[in-house]
N, C-alpha and C. Protein backbone atom coordinates (compact mmCIF):
# COMPACT_ATOMS: atom_id res chain seq x y z
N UNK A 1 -15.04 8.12 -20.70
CA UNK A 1 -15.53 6.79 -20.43
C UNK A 1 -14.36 5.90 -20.02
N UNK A 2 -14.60 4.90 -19.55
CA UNK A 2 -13.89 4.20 -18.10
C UNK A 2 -14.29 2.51 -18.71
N UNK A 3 -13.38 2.26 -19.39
CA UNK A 3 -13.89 0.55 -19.78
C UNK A 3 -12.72 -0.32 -19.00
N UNK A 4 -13.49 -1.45 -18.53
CA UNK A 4 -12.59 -2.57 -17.76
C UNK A 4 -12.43 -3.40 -18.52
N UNK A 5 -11.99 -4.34 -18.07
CA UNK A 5 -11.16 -5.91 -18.95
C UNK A 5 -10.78 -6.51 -18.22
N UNK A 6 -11.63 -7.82 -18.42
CA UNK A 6 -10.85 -9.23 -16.88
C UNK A 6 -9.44 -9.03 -17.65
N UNK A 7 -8.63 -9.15 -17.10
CA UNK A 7 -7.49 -10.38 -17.81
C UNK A 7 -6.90 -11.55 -16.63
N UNK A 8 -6.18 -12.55 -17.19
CA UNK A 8 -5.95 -13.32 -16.14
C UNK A 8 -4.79 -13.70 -16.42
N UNK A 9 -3.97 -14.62 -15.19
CA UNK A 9 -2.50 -14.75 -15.07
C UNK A 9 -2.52 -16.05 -14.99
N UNK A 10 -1.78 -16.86 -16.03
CA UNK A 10 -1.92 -18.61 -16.54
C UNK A 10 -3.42 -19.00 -15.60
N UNK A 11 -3.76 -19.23 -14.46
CA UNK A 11 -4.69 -20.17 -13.70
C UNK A 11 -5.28 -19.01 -12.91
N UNK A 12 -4.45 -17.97 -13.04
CA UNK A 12 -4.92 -16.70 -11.81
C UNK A 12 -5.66 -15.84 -12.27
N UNK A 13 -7.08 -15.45 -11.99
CA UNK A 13 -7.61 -14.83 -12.37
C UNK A 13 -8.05 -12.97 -11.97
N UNK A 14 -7.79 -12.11 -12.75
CA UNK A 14 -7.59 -10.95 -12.58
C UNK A 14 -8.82 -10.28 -12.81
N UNK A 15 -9.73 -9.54 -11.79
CA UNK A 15 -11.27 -9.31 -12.72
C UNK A 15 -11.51 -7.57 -11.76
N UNK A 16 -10.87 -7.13 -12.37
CA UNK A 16 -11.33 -5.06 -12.62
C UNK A 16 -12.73 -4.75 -12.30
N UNK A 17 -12.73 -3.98 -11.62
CA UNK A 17 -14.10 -3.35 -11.36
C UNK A 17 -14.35 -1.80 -10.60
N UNK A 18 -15.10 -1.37 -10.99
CA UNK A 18 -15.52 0.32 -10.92
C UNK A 18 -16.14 0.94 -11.79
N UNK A 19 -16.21 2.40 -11.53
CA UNK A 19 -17.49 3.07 -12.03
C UNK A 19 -16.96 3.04 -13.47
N UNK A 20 -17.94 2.99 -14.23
CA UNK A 20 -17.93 3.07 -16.13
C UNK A 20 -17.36 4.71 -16.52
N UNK A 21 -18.07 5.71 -15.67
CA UNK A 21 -17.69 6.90 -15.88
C UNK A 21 -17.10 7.65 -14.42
N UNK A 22 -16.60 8.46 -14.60
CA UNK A 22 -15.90 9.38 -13.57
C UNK A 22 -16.06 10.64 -14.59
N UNK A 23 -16.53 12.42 -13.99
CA UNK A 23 -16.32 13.29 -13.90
C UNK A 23 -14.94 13.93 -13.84
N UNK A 24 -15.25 14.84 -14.40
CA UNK A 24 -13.73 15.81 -14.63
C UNK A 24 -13.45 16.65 -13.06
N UNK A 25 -12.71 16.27 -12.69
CA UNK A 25 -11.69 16.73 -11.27
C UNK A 25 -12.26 15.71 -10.32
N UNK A 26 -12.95 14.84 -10.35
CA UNK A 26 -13.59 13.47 -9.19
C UNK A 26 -12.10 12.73 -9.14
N UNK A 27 -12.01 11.63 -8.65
CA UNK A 27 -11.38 10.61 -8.15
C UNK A 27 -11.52 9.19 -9.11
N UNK A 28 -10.84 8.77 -9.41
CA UNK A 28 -11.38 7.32 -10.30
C UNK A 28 -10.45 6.51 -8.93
N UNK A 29 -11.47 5.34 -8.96
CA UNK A 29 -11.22 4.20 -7.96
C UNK A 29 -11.84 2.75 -8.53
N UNK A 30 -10.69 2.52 -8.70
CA UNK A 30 -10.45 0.95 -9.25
C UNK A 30 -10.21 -0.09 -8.68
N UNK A 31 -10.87 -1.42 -8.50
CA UNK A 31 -10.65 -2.36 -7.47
C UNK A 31 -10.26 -3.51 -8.60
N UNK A 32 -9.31 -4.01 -8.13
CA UNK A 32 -8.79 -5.76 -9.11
C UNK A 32 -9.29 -6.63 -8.22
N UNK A 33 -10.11 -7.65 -8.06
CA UNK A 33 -10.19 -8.93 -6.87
C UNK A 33 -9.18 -10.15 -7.91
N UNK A 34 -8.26 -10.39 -6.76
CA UNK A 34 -7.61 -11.68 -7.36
C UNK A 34 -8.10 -12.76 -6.67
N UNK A 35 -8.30 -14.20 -7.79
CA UNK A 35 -8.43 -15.24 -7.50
C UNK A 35 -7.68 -16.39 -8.27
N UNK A 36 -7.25 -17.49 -7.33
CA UNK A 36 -6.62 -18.33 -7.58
C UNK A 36 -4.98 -18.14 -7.09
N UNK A 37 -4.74 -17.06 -6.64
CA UNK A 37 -3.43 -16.82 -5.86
C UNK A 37 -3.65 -15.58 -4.88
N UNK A 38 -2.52 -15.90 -3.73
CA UNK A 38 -2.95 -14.86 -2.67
C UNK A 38 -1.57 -13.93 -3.26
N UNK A 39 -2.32 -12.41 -3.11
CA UNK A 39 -0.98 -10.98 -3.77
C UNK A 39 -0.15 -10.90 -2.54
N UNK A 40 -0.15 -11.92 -1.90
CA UNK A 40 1.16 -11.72 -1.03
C UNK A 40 2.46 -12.67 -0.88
N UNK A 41 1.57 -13.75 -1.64
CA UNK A 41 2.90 -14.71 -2.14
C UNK A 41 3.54 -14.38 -3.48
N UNK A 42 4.97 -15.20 -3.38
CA UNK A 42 6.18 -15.33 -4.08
C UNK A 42 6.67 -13.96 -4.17
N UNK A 43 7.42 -14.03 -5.44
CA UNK A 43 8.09 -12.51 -6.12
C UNK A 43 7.21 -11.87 -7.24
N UNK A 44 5.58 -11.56 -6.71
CA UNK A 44 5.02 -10.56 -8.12
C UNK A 44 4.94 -9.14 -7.68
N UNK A 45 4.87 -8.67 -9.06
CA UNK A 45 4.11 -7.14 -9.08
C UNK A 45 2.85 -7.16 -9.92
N UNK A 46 2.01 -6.00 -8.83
CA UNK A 46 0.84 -6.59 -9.16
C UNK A 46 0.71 -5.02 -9.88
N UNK A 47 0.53 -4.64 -11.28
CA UNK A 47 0.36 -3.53 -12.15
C UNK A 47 -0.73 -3.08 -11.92
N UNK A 48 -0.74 -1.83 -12.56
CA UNK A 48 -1.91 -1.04 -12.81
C UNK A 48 -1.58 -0.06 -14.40
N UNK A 49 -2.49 -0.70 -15.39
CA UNK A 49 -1.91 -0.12 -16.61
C UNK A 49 -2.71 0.00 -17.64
N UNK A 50 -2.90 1.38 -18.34
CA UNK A 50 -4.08 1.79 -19.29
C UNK A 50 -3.70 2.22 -20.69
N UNK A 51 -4.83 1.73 -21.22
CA UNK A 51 -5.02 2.29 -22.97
C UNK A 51 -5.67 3.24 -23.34
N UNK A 52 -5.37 4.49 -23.64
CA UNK A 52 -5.81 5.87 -23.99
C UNK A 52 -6.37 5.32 -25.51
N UNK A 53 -7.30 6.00 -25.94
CA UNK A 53 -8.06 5.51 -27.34
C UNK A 53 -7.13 6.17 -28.15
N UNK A 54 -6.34 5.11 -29.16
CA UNK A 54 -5.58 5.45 -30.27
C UNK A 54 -4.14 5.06 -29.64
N UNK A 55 -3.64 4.95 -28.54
CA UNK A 55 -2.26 5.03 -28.20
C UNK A 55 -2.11 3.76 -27.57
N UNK A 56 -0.81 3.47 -26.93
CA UNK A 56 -0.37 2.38 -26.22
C UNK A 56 -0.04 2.40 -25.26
N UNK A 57 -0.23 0.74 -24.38
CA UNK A 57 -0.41 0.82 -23.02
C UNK A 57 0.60 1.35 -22.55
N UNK A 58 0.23 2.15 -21.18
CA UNK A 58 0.84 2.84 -20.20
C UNK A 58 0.96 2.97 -18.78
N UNK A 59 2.63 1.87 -18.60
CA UNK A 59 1.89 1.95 -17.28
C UNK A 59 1.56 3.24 -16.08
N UNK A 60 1.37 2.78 -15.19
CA UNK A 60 0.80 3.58 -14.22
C UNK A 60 1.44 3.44 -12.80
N UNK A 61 1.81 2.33 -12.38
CA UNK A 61 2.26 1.55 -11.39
C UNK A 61 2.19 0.62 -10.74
N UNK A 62 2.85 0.55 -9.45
CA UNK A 62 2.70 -1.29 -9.31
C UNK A 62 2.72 -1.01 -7.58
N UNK A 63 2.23 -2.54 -7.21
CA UNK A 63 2.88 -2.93 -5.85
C UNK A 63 3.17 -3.93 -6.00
N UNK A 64 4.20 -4.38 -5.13
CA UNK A 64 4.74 -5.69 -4.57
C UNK A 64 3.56 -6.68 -3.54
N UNK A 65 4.30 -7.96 -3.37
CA UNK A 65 3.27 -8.84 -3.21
C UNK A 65 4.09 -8.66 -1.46
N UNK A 66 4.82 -7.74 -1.30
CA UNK A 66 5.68 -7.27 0.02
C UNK A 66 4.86 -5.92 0.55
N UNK A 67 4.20 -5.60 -0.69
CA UNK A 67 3.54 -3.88 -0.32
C UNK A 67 4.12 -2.98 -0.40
N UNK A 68 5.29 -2.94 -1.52
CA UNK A 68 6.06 -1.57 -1.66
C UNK A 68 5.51 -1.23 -3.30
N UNK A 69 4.79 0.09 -3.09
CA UNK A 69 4.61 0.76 -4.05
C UNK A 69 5.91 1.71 -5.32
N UNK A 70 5.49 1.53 -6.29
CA UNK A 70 6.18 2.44 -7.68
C UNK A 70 5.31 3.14 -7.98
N UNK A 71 5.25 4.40 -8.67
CA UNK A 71 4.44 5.17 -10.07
C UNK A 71 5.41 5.57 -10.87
N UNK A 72 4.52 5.85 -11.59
CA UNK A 72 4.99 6.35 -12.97
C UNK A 72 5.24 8.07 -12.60
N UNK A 73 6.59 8.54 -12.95
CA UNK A 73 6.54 10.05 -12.63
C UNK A 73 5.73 10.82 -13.05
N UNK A 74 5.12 10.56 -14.07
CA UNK A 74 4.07 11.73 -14.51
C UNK A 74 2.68 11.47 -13.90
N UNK A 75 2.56 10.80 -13.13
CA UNK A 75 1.15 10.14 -12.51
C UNK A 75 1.68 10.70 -10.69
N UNK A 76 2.66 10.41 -10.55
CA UNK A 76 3.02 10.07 -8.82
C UNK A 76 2.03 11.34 -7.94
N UNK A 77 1.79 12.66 -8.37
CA UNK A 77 1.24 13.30 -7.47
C UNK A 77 -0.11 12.66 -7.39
N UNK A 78 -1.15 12.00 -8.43
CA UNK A 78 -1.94 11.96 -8.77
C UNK A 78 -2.92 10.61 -8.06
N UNK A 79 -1.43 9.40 -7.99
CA UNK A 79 -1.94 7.92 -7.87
C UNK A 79 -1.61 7.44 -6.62
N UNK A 80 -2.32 6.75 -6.28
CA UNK A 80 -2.46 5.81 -5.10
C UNK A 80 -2.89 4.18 -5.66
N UNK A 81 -1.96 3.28 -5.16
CA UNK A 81 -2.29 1.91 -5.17
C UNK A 81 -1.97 1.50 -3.73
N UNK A 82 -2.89 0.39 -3.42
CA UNK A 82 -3.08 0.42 -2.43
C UNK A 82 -3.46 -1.43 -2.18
N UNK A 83 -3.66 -1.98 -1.23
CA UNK A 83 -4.01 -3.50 -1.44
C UNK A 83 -4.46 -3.75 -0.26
N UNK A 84 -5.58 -4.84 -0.13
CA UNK A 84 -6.67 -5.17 1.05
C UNK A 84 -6.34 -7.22 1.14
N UNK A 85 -5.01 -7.00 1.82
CA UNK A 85 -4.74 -8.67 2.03
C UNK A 85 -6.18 -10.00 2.47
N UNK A 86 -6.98 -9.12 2.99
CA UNK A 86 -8.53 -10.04 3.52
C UNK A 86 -9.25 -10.50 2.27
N UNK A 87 -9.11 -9.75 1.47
CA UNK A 87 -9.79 -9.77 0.60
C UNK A 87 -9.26 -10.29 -1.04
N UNK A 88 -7.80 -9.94 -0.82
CA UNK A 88 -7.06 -10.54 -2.03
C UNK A 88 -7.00 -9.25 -2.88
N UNK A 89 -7.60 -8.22 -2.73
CA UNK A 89 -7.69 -7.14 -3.41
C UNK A 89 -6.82 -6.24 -3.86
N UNK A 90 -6.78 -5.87 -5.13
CA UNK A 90 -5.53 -4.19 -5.58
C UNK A 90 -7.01 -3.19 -5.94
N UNK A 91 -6.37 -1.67 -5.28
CA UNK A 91 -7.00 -0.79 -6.09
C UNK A 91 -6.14 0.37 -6.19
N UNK A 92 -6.58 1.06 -7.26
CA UNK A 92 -6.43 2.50 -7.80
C UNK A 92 -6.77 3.32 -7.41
N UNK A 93 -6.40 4.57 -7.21
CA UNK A 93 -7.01 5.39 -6.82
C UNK A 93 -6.58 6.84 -7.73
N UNK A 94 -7.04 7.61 -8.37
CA UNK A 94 -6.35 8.35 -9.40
C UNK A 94 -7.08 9.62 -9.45
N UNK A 95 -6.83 10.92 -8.58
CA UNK A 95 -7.34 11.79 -8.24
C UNK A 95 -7.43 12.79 -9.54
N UNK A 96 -8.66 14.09 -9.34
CA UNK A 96 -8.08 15.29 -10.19
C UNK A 96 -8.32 14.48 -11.87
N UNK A 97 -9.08 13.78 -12.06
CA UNK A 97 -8.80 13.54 -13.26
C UNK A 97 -9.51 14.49 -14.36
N UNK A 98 -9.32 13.98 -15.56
CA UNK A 98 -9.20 14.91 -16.84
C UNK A 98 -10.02 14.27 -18.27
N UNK A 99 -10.27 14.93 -19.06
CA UNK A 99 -10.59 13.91 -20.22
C UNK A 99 -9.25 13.01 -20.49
N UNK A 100 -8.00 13.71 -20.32
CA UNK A 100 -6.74 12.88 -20.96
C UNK A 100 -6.92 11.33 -20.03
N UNK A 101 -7.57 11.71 -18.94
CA UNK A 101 -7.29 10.02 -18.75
C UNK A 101 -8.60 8.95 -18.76
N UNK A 102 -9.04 9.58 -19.79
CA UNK A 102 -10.17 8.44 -20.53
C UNK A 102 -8.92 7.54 -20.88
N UNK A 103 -9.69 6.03 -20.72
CA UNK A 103 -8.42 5.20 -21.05
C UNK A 103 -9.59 3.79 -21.00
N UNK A 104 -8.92 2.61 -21.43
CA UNK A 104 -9.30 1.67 -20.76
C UNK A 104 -8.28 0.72 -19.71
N UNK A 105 -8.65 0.62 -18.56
CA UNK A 105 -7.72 0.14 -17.24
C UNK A 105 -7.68 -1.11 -17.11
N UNK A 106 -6.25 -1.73 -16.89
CA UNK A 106 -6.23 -3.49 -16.45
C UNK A 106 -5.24 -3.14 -15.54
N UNK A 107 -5.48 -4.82 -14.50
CA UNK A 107 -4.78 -5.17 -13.88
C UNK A 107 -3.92 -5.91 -14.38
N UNK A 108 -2.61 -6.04 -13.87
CA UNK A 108 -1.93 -7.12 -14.44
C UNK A 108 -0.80 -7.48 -13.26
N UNK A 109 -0.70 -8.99 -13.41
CA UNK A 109 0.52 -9.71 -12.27
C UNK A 109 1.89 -9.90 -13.18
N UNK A 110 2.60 -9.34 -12.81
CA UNK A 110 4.22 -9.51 -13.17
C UNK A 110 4.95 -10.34 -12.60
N UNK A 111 5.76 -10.90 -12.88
CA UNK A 111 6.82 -12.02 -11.88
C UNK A 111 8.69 -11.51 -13.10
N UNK A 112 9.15 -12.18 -11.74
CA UNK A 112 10.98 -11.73 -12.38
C UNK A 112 10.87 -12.46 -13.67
N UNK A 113 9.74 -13.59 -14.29
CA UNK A 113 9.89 -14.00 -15.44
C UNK A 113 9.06 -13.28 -16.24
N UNK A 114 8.92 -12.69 -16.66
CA UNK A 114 8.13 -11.27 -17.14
C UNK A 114 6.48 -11.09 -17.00
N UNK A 115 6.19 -10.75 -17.32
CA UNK A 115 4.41 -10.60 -17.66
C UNK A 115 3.59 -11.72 -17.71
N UNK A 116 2.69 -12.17 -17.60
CA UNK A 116 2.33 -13.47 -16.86
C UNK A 116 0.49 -13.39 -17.55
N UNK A 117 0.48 -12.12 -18.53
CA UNK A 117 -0.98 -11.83 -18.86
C UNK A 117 -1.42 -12.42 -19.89
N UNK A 118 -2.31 -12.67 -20.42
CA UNK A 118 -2.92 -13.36 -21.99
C UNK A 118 -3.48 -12.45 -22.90
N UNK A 119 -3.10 -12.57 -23.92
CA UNK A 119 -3.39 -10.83 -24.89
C UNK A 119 -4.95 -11.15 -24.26
């Protein structure tokens, strides 16, 4: 199972969306719509980062508000992030998956002043 969570960034709002469940070896595809800031201004990174039931968050990876992608090495064959400037949009894309990555998924905006999210 596949649980989302708005979270939002001081005034910016961060709101997750996709399927509740995904199948074992399918594709999970995750869309963030941002509102209240466009992901192509200033200096953010815009995360992608999950909670496995019982453990702690992990990220996954990021893009720039420039469009240069990171992963996480143990994810990199696996993940795709990706971003739709028309739309304001981040998504996920996380192939081959497994029970291990039952999780619950957020978006989150980073800036050089750290984390910018509300528990």
């Amino acid at each position: 199972m596949i649980l989302l969570v708005p979270r939002c960034l001081s005034q910016v709002q961060l709101q997750e969306s996709g399927p509740g469940l995904v199948k074992p070896s399918e594709t999970l595809s995750l869309t963030c719509t941002v509102s209240g800031y466009s992901i192509t201004s200033g200096n953010y990174v815009w995360s992608w980062i999950c909670q496995p039931p019982g453990k702690s968050l992990e990220w996954m990876g990021y893009i720039t508000s420039g469009g240069s992608t990171n992963y996480s090495p143990s994810l990199k064959s696996r993940i795709s992030i990706s971003r739709d400037t028309s739309k304001n949009q981040l998504s996920l894309q996380l192939s081959s998956v497994t029970t291990e990555d039952t999780a619950v998924y957020y978006c989150a905006g980073d800036t050089v002043r750290g984390l910018q999210c509300d528990p």
